[in-house]
Protein backbone atom coordinates (compact mmCIF):
# COMPACT_ATOMS: atom_id res chain seq x y z
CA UNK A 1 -86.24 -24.67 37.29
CA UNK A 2 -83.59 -26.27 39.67
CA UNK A 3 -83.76 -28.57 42.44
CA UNK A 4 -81.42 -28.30 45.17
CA UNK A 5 -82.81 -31.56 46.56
CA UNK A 6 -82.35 -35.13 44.50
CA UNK A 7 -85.10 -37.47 43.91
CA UNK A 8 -86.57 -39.16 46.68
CA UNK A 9 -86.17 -42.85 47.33
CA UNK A 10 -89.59 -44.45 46.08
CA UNK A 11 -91.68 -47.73 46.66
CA UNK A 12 -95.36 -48.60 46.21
CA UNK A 13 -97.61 -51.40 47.39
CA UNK A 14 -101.28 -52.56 46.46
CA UNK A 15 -103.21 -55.29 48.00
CA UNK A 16 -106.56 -56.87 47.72
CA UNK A 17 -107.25 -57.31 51.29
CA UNK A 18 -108.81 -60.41 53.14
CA UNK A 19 -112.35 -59.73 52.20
CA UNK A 20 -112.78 -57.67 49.16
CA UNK A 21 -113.54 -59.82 46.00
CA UNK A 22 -110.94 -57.13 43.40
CA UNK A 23 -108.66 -54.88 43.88
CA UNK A 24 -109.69 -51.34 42.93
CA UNK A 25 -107.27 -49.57 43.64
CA UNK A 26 -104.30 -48.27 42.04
CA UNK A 27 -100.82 -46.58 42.78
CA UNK A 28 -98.42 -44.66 40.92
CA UNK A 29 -94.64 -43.53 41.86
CA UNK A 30 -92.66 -42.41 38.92
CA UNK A 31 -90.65 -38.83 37.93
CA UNK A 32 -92.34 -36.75 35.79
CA UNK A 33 -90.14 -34.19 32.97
CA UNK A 34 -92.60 -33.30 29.81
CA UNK A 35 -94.14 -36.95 30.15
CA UNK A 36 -94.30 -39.31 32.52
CA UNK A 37 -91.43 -42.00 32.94
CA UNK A 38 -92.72 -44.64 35.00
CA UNK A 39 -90.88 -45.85 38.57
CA UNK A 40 -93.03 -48.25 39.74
CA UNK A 41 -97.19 -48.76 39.58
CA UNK A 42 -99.72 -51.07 40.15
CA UNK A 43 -101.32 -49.75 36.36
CA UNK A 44 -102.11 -53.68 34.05
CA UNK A 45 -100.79 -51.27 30.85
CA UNK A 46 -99.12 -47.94 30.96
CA UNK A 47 -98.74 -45.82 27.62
CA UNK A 48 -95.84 -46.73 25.31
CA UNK A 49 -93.85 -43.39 25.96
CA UNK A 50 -93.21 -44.38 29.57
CA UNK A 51 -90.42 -45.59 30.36
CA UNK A 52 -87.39 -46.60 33.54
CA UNK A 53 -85.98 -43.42 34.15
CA UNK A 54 -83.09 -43.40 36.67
CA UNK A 55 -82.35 -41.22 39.40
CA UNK A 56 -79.84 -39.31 37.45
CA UNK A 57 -82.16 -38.90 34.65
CA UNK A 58 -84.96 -37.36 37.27
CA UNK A 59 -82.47 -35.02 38.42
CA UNK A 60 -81.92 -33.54 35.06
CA UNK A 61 -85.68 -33.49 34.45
CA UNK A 62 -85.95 -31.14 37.48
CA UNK A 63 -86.33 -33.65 40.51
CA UNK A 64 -89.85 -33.73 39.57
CA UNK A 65 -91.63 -36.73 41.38
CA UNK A 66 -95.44 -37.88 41.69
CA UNK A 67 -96.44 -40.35 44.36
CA UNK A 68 -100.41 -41.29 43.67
CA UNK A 69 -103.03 -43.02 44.95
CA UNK A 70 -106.71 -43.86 43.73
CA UNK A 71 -109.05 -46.06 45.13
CA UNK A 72 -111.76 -46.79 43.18
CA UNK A 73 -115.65 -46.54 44.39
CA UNK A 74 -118.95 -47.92 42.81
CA UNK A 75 -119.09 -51.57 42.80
CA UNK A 76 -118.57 -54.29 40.56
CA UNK A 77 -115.79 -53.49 37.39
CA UNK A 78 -116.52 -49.64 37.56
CA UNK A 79 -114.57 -48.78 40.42
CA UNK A 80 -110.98 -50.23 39.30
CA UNK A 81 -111.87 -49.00 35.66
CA UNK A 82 -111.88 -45.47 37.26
CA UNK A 83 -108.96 -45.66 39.29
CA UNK A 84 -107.14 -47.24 36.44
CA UNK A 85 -108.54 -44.25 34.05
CA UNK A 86 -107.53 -41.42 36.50
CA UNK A 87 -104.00 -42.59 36.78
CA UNK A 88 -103.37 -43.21 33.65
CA UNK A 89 -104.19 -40.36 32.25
CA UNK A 90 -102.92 -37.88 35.34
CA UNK A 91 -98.85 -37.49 34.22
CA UNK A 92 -100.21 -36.60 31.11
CA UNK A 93 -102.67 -33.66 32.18
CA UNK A 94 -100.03 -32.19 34.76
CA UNK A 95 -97.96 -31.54 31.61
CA UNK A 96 -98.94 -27.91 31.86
CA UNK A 97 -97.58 -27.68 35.57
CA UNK A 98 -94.14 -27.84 34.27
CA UNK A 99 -94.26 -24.06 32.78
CA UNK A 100 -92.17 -22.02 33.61
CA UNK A 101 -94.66 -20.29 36.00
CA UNK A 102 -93.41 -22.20 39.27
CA UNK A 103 -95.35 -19.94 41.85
CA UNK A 104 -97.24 -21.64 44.13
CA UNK A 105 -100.50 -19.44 43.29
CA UNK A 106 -99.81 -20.53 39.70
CA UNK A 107 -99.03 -24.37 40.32
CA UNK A 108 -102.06 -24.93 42.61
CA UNK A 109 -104.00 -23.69 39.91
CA UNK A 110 -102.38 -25.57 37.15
CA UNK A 111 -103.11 -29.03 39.43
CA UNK A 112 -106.56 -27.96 40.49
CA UNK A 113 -107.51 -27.71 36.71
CA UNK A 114 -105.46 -30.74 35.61
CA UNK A 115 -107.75 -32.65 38.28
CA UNK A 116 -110.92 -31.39 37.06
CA UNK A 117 -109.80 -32.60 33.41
CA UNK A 118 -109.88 -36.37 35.12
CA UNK A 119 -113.22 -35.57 36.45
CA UNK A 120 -114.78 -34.29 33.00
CA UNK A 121 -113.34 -37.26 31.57
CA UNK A 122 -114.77 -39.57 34.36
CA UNK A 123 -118.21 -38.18 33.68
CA UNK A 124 -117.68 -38.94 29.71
CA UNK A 125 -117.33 -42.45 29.94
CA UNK A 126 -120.19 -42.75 32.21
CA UNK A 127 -122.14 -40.91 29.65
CA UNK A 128 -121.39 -43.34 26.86
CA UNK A 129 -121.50 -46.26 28.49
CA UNK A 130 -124.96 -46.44 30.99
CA UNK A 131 -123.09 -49.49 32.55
CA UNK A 132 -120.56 -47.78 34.22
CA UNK A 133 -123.06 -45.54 35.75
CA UNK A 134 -121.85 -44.26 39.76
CA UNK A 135 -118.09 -45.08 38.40
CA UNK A 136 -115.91 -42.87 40.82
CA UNK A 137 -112.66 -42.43 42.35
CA UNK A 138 -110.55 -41.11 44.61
CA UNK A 139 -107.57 -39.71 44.22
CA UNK A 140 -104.40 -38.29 46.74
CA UNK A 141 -101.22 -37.48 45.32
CA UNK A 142 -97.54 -35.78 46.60
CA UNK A 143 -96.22 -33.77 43.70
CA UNK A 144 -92.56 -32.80 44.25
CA UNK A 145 -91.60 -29.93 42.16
CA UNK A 146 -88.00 -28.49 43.13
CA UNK A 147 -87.67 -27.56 46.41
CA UNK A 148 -91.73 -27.26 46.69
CA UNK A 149 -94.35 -30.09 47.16
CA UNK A 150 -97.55 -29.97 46.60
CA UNK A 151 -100.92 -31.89 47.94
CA UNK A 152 -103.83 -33.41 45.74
CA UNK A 153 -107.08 -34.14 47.68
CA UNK A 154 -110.70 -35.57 46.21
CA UNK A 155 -111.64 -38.05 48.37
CA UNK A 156 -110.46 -39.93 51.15
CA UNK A 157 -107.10 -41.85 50.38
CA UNK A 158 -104.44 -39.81 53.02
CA UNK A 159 -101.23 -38.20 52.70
CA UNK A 160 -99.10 -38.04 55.51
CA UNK A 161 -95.53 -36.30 56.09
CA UNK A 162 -93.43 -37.91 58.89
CA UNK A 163 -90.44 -34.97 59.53
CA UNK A 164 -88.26 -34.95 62.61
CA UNK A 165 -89.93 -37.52 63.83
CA UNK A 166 -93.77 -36.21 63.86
CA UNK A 167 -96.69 -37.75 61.77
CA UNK A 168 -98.58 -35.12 60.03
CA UNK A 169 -101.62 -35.42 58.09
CA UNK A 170 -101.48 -33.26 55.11
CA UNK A 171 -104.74 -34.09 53.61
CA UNK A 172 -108.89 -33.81 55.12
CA UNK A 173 -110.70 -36.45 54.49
CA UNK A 174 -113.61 -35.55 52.04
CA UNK A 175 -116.11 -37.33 53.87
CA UNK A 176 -119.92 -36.70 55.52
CA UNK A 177 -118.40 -37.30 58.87
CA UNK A 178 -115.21 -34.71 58.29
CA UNK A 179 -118.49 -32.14 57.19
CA UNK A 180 -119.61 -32.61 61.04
CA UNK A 181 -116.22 -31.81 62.16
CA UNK A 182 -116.05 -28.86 59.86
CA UNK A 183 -119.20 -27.61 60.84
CA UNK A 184 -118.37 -27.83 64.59
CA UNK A 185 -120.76 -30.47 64.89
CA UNK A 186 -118.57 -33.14 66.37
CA UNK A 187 -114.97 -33.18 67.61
CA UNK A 188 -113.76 -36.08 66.09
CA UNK A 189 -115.05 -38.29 63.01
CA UNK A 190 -115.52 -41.31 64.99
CA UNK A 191 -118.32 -39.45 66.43
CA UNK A 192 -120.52 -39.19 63.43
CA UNK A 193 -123.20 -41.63 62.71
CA UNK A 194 -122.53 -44.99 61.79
CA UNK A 195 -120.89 -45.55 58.36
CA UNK A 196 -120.65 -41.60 57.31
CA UNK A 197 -116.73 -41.93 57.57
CA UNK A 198 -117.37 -44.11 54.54
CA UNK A 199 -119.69 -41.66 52.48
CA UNK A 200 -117.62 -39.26 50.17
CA UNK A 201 -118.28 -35.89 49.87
CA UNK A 202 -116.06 -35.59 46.53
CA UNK A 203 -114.87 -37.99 44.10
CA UNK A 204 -113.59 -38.42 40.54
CA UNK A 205 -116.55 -38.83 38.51
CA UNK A 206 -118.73 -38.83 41.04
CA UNK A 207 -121.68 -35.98 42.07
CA UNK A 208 -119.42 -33.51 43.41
CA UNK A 209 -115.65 -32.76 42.50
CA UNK A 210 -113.97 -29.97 44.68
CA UNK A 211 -110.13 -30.99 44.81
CA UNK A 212 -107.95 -29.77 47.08
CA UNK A 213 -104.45 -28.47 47.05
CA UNK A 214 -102.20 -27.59 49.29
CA UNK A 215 -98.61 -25.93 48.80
CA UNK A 216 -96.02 -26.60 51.19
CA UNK A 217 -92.10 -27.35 51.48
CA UNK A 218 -89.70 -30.60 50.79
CA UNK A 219 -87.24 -31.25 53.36
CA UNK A 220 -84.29 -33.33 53.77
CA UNK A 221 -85.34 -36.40 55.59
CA UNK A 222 -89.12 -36.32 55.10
CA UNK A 223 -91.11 -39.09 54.87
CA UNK A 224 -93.86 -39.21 52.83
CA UNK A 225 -96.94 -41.51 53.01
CA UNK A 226 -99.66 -41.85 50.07
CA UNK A 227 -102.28 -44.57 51.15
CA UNK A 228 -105.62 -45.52 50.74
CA UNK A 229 -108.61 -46.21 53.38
CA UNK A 230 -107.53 -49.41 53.84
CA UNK A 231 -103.99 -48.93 55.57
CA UNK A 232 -106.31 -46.24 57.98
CA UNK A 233 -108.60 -48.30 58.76
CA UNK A 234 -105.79 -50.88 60.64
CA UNK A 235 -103.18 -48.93 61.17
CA UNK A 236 -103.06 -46.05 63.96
CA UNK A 237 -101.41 -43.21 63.48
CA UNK A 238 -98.60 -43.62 66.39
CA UNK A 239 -97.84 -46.99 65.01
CA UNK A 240 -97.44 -45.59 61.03
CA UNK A 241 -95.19 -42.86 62.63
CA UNK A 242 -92.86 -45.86 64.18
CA UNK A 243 -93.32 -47.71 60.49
CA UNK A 244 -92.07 -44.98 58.53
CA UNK A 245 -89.76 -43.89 61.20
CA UNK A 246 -87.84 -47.02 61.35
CA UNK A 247 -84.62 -47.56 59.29
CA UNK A 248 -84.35 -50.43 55.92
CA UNK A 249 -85.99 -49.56 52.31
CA UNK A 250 -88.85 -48.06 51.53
CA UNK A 251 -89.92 -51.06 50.26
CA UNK A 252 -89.48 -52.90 53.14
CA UNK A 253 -91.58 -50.09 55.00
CA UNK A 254 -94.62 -50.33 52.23
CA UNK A 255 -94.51 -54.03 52.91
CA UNK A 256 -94.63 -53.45 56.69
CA UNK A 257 -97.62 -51.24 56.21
CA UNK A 258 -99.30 -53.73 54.15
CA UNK A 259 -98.66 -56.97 56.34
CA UNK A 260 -99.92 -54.57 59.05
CA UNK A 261 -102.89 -53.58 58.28
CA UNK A 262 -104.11 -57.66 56.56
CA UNK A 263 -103.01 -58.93 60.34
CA UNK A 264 -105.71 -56.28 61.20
CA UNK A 265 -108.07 -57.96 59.18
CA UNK A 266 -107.35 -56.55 56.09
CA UNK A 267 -111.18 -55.06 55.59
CA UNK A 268 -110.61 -53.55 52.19
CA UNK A 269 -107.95 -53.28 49.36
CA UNK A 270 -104.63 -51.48 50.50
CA UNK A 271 -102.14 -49.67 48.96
CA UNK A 272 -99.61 -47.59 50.42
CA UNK A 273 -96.95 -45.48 48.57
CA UNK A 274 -93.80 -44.30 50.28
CA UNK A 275 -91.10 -41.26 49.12
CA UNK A 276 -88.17 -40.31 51.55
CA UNK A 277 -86.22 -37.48 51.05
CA UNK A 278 -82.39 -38.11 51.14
CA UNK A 279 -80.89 -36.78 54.56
């Protein structure tokens, strides 16, 4: 496997917000070869094998880069103890996407399985420990795998794609009020009944676990946006477009989005992950 394209420039953010009592969620930007070196994460402990890994090193590993976000749900210390959990243990289940097998048919199938590990493992804990009973996450991530990327979706934290200048949402929200939309019940999710934007329709651990993904391309330039609920909820999408549009660092943009969003009112923890592709 050879990318034509180097590793993207990386940068990740997490924040507990103005109102929210603990942060539950978590972020993850590293390059991935047989294990996981990490690049930079919001994770209290990371597994002894990780480790800096420059961009040279990435490029030898196949240019293989994971930007992640999960945002923990079910109140009090069960929600950041699942978002925590997922991440952790993600790098190490997409081991088996790194066969040789690089199809699309065969890596969507490799991720969708390596997701539904997480889940089984989600459910586990809750089974041995009654206290962490309703403990659920979310969880978005951009895999980019050669000249291919590809979309994780079980929940509601986004991932956008800003290319040539145009914001695209690569993700659907997995949510009671998207279901109205899908259903041609409503135009628009604003429309639904108050507070079903909020209600999940799939989550880690939680009743129901359908993820999502989605195949598409990596292009020079691209932007790439992994957030959770709590940049969307502040930030519109013509005004993330002129964020991650505008010239500096990533991390200068990640900070942007954050200070953005708490001016806003900063209603719940937020976390924003950013890859660009070099030009």
């Amino acid at each position: 496997m050879t990318a034509t394209l180097p590793p993207p420039e990386l940068a990740g953010l997490t924040h507990i917000g103005r109102i929210r009592a603990e942060n539950q969620d978590h972020f993850l930007a590293c390059a991935l070869d047989v294990s996981a070196r990490s690049r930079e994460t919001s994770l209290p402990e990371i597994p002894g094998e990780w480790g800096p890994l420059s961009d040279d090193a990435a490029a030898r590993a196949g240019g293989i880069v994971l930007a992640a976000v999960a945002d923990g749900v079910g109140g009090g210390p069960a929600g950041e103890l699942a978002s925590r959990h997922a991440l952790l243990s993600f790098p190490s289940e997409l081991s088996q996407v790194l066969l040789d097998d690089t199809q699309p048919p065969a890596v969507r199938s490799r991720l969708t399985s390596a997701v539904l590990r997480l889940h089984r493992r989600l459910l586990d804990l809750t089974q041995t420990d009654q206290g962490l009973a309703g403990m659920a996450t979310t969880l978005t991530a951009w895999l980019g795998l050669g000249n291919e990327a590809y979309v994780v979706q079980v929940g509601d934290s986004r991932c956008y794609r800003l290319r040539d200048g145009v914001l695209e949402q690569l993700t659907q929200d997995q949510t009671m009020a998207q279901d109205l939309v899908n259903q041609g019940l409503i135009d628009d999710p604003s429309h639904a009944p108050l507070g079903w934007d909020n209600i999940l329709t799939g989550a880690l651990g939680g009743a129901s676990s359908e993820p999502t993904v989605t195949a598409t391309d990596r292009q020079p330039g691209d932007v790439i946006l992994v957030c959770s609920d709590g940049v969307m909820k502040h930030i519109p999408d013509p005004e993330l477009a002129e964020i991650l549009d505008s010239s500096g660092a990533v991390r200068t943009l990640v900070g942007r989005i954050v200070e953005r969003a708490l001016d806003d009112g900063g209603t719940d923890n937020i976390t924003a992950v950013v890859a660009r592709e070099a030009p």
